[in-house]
C-alpha atoms as a PDB file:
ATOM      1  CA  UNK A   1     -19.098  25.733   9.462  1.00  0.00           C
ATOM      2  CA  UNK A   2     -17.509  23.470   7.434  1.00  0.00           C
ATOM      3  CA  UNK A   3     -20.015  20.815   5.701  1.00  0.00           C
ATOM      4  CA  UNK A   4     -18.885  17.332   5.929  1.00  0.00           C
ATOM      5  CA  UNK A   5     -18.121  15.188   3.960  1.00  0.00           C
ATOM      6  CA  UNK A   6     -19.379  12.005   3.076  1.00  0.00           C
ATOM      7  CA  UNK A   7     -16.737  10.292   0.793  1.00  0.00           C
ATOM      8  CA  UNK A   8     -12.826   9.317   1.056  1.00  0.00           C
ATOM      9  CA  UNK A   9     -10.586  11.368  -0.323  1.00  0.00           C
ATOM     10  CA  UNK A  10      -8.758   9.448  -3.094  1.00  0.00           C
ATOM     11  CA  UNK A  11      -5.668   9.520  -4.207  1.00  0.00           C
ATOM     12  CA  UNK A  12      -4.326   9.192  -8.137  1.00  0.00           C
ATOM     13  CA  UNK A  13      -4.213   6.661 -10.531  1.00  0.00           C
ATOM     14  CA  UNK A  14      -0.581   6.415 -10.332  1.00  0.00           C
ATOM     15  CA  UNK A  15      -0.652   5.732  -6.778  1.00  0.00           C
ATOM     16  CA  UNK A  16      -2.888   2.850  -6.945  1.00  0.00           C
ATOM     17  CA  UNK A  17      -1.039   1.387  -9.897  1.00  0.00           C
ATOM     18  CA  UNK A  18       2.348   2.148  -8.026  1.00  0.00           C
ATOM     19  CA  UNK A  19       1.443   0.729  -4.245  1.00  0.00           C
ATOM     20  CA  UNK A  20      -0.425  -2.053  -5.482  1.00  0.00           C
ATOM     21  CA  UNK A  21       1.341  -3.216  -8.637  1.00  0.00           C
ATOM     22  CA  UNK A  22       4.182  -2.461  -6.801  1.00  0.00           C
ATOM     23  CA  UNK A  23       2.882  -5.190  -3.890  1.00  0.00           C
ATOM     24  CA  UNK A  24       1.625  -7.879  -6.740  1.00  0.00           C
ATOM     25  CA  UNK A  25       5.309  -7.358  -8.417  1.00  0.00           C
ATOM     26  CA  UNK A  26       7.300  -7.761  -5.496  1.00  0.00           C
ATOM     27  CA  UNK A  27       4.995 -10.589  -4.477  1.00  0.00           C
ATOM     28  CA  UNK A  28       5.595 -12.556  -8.079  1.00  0.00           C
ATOM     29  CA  UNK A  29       9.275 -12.123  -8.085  1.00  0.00           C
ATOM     30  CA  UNK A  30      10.120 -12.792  -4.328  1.00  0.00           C
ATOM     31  CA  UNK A  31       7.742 -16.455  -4.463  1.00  0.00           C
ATOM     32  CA  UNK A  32       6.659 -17.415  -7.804  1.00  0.00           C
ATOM     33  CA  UNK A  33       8.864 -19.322  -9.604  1.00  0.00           C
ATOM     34  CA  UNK A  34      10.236 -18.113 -12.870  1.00  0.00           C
ATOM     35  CA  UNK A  35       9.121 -20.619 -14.822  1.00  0.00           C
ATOM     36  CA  UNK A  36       5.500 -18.944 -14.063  1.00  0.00           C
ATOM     37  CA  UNK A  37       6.684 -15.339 -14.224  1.00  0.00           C
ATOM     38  CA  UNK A  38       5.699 -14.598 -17.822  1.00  0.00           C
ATOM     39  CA  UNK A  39       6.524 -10.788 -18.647  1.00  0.00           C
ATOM     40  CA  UNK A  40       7.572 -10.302 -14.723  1.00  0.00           C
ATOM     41  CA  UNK A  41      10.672 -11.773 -15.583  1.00  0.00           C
ATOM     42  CA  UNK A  42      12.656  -8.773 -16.049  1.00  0.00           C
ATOM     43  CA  UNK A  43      11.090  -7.956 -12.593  1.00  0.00           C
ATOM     44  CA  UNK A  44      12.873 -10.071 -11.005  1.00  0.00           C
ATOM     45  CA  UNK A  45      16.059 -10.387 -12.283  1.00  0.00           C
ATOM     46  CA  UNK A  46      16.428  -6.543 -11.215  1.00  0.00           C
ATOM     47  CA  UNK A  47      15.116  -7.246  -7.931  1.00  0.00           C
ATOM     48  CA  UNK A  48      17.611  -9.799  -7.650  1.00  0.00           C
ATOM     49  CA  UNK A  49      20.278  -7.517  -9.089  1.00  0.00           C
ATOM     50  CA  UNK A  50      19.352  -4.826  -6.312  1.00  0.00           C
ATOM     51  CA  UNK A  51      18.321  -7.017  -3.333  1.00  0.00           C
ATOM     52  CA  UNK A  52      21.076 -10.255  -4.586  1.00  0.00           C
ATOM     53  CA  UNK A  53      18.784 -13.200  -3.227  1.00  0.00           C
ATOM     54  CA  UNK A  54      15.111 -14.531  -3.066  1.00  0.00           C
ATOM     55  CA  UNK A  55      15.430 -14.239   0.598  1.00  0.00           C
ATOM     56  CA  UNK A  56      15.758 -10.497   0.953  1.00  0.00           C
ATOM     57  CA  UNK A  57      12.992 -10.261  -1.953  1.00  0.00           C
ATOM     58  CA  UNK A  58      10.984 -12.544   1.041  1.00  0.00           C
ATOM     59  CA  UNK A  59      11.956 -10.588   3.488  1.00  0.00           C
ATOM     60  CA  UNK A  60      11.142  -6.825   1.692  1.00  0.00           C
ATOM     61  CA  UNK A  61       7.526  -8.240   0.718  1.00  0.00           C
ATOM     62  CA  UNK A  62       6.998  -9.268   4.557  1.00  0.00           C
ATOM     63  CA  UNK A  63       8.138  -6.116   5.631  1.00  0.00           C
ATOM     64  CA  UNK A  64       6.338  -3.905   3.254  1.00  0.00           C
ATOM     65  CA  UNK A  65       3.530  -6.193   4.108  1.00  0.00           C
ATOM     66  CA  UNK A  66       3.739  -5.504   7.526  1.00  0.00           C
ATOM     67  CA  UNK A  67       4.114  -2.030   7.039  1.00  0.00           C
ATOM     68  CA  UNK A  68       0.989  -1.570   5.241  1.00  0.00           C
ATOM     69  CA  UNK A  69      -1.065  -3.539   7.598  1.00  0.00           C
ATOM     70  CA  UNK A  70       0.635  -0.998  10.547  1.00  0.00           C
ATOM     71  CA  UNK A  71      -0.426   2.106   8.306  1.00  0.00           C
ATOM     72  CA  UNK A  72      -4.004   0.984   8.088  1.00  0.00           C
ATOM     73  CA  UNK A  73      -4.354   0.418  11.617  1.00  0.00           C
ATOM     74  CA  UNK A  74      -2.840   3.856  12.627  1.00  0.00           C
ATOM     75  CA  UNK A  75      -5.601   4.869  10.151  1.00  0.00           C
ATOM     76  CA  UNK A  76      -8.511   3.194  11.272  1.00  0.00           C
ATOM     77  CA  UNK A  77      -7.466   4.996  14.568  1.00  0.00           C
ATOM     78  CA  UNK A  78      -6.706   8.692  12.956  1.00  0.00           C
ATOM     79  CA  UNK A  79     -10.305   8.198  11.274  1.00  0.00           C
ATOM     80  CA  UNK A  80     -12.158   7.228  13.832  1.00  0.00           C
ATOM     81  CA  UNK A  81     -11.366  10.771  15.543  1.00  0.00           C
ATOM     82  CA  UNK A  82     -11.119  12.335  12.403  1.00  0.00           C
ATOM     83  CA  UNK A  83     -13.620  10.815  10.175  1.00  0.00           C
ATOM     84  CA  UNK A  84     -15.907   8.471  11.953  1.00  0.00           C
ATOM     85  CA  UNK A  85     -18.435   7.492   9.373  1.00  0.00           C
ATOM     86  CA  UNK A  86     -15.506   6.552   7.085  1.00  0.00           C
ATOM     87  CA  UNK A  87     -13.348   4.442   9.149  1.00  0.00           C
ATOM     88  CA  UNK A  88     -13.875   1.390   7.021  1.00  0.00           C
ATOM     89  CA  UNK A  89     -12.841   2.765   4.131  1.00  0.00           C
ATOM     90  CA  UNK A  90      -9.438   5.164   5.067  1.00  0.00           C
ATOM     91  CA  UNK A  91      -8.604   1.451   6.916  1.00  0.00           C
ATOM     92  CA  UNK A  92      -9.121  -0.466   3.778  1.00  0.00           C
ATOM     93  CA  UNK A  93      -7.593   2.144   1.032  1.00  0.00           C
ATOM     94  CA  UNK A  94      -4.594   2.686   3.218  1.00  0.00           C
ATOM     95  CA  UNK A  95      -4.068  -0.860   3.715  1.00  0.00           C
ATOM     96  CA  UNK A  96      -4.018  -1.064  -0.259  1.00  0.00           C
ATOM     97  CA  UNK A  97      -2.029   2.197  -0.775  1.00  0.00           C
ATOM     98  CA  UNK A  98      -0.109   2.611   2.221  1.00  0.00           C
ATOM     99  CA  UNK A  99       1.140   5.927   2.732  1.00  0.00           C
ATOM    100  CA  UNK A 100      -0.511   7.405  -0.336  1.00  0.00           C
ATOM    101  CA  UNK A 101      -4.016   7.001   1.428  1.00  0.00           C
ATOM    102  CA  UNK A 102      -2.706   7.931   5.015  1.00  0.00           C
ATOM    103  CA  UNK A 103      -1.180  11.405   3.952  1.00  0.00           C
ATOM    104  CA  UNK A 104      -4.472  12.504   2.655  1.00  0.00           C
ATOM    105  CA  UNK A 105      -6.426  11.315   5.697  1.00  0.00           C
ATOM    106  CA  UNK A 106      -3.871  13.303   8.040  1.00  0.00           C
ATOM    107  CA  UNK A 107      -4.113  16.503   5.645  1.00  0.00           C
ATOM    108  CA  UNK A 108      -8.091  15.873   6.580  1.00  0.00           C
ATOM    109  CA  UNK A 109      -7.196  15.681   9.898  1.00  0.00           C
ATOM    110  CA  UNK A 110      -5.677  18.861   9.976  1.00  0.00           C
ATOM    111  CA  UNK A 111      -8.862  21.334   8.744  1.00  0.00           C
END
């Protein structure tokens, strides 16, 4: 059989710095004023060239927001069948990573 194992999987640099840089950015430019911005600046003026208002900046952080608190509950679920003594952490690193963390639990899920 297979031996268990004890640890998350993680997933890469580059998907911690782009999920949660990604969050803090989106964050700063949708309600931090510019003033405060520093080097986000050019953030924001392309999220306002793309998204064309504050509001929808608002309105894609609540919903990305919500979307990573709905991936980390389907994982704390998924793990708990899958993974029991590491339900904690798939919930907490897919909260923070989103998808990134919930694709490798699922491939886990699958052996």
């Amino acid at each position: 059989k297979e031996k268990k194992r004890k640890d998350l999987d993680m997933p890469n640099i580059f998907a911690w710095l782009f999920s949660v840089g990604g969050m803090f950015q989106l964050f700063c430019c949708a309600f931090i004023p510019p003033l405060y911005l520093g080097p986000f600046v050019w953030v924001r003026s392309l999220g306002l060239l793309v998204f064309q208002s504050i509001k929808n900046l608002q309105i894609l952080f609540y919903i990305s927001a919500l979307l990573h608190i709905i991936e980390a509950c389907y994982a704390w679920f998924l793990a708990r069948r899958v993974d029991p003594s590491n339900v904690k952490g798939w919930f907490w690193q897919t909260f923070a990573l989103g998808y990134f963390s919930l694709r490798l639990l699922l491939k886990r899920g699958k052996h």
